[in-house]
Protein backbone atom coordinates (compact mmCIF):
# COMPACT_ATOMS: atom_id res chain seq x y z
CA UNK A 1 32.91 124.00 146.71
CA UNK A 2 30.75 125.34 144.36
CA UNK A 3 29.34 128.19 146.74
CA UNK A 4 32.55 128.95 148.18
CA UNK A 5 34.12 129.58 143.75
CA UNK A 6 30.48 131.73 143.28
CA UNK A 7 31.66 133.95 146.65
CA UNK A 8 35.00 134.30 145.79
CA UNK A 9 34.04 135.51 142.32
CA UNK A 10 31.11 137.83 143.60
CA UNK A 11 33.96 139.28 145.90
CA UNK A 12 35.88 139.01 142.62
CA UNK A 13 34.40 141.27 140.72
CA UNK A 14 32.23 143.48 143.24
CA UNK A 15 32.48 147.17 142.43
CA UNK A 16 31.04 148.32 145.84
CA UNK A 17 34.03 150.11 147.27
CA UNK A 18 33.36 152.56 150.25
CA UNK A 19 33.90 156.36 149.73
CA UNK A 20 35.62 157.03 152.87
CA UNK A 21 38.49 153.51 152.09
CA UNK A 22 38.37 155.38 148.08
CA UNK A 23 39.51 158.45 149.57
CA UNK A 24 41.81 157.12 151.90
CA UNK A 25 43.55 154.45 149.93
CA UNK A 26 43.89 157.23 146.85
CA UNK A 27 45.70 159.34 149.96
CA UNK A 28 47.68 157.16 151.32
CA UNK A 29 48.84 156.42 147.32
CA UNK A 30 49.77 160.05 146.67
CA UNK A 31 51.55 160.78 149.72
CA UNK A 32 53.89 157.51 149.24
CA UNK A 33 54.78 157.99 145.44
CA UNK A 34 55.00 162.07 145.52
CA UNK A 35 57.40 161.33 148.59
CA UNK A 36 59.43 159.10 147.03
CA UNK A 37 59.98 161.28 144.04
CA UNK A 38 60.51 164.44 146.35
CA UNK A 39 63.03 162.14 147.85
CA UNK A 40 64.60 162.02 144.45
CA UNK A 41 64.50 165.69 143.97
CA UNK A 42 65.39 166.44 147.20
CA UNK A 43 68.77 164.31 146.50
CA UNK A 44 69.36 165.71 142.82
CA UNK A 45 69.16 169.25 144.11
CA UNK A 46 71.38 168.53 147.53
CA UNK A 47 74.32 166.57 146.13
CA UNK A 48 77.02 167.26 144.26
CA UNK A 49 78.04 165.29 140.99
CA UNK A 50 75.06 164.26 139.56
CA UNK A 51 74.32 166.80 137.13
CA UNK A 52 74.35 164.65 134.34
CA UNK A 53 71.50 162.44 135.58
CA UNK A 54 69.46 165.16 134.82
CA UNK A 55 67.24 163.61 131.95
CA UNK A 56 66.07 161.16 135.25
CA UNK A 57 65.29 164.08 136.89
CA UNK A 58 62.60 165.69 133.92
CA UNK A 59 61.68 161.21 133.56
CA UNK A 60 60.54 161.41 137.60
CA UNK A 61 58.40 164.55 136.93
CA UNK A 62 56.71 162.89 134.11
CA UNK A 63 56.82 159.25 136.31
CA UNK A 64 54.93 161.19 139.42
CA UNK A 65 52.57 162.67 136.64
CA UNK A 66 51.51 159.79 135.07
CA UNK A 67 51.01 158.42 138.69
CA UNK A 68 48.40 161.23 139.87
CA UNK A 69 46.58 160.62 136.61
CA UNK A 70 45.94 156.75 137.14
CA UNK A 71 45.19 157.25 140.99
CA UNK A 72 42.66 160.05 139.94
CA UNK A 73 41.09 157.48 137.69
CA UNK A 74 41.25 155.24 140.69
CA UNK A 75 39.64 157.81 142.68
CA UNK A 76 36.98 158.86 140.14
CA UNK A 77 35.85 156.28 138.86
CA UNK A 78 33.44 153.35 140.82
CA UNK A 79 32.93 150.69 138.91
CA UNK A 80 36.20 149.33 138.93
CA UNK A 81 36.34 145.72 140.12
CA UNK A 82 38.04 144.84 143.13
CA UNK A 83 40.95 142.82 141.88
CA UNK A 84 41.22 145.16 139.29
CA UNK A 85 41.85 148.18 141.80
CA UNK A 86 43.86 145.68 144.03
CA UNK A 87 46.51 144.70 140.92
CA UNK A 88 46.51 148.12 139.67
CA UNK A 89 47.25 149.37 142.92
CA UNK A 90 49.84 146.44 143.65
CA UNK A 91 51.27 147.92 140.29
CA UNK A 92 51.62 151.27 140.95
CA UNK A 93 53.55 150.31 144.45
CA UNK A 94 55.74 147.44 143.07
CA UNK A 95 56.83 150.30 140.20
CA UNK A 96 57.92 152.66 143.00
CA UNK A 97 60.14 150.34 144.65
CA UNK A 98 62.05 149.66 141.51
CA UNK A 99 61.90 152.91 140.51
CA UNK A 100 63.26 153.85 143.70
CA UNK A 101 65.92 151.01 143.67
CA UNK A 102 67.07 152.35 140.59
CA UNK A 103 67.11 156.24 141.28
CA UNK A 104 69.13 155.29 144.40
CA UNK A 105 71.53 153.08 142.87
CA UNK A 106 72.37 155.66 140.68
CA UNK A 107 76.06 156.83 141.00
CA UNK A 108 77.81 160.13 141.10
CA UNK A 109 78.96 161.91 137.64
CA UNK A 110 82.67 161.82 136.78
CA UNK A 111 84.76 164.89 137.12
């Protein structure tokens, strides 16, 4: 029991993290959160009556921002424990589903 807690908690905390999954996993992050705001943009600039969501528009410029930045940390830095990049990345995809629930459950401006 005592072997299998030491292995867990070596796998824990490892920082070895191969270039090639680094570059790929910081990918695979960028594509799926600038799509989703695109998707957002994409909508705000197709539809009609939703002008005054505006302010949410400038917010998802500054939420895709702010994104980049912490996967570029992700990506530049190595010694970044595993569940530590697993939780932060866990973050950054659990706050784009809710961001996106919300952006999409957003209703059309009154005339």
């Amino acid at each position: 029991m005592a072997k299998n807690l030491t292995e867990a908690k070596q796998k824990l905390l490892s920082t070895e993290y191969p270039r090639w999954r680094n570059v790929f996993s910081c990918a695979i992050l960028v594509l799926l959160i600038t799509g989703m705001v695109l998707g957002w943009w994409y909508a705000y600039y197709t539809a009609s009556d939703i002008e005054c969501h505006k302010g949410i528009l400038y917010f998802s410029a500054v939420w895709l921002v702010v994104q980049w930045v912490v996967i570029g940390y992700l990506y530049r830095y190595q010694d970044i424990p595993a569940f530590a990049r697993g939780a932060i990345t866990l973050l950054i995809l659990l706050g784009n589903v809710w961001f996106g629930f919300f952006i999409f459950s957003l209703q059309p401006c009154a005339s």
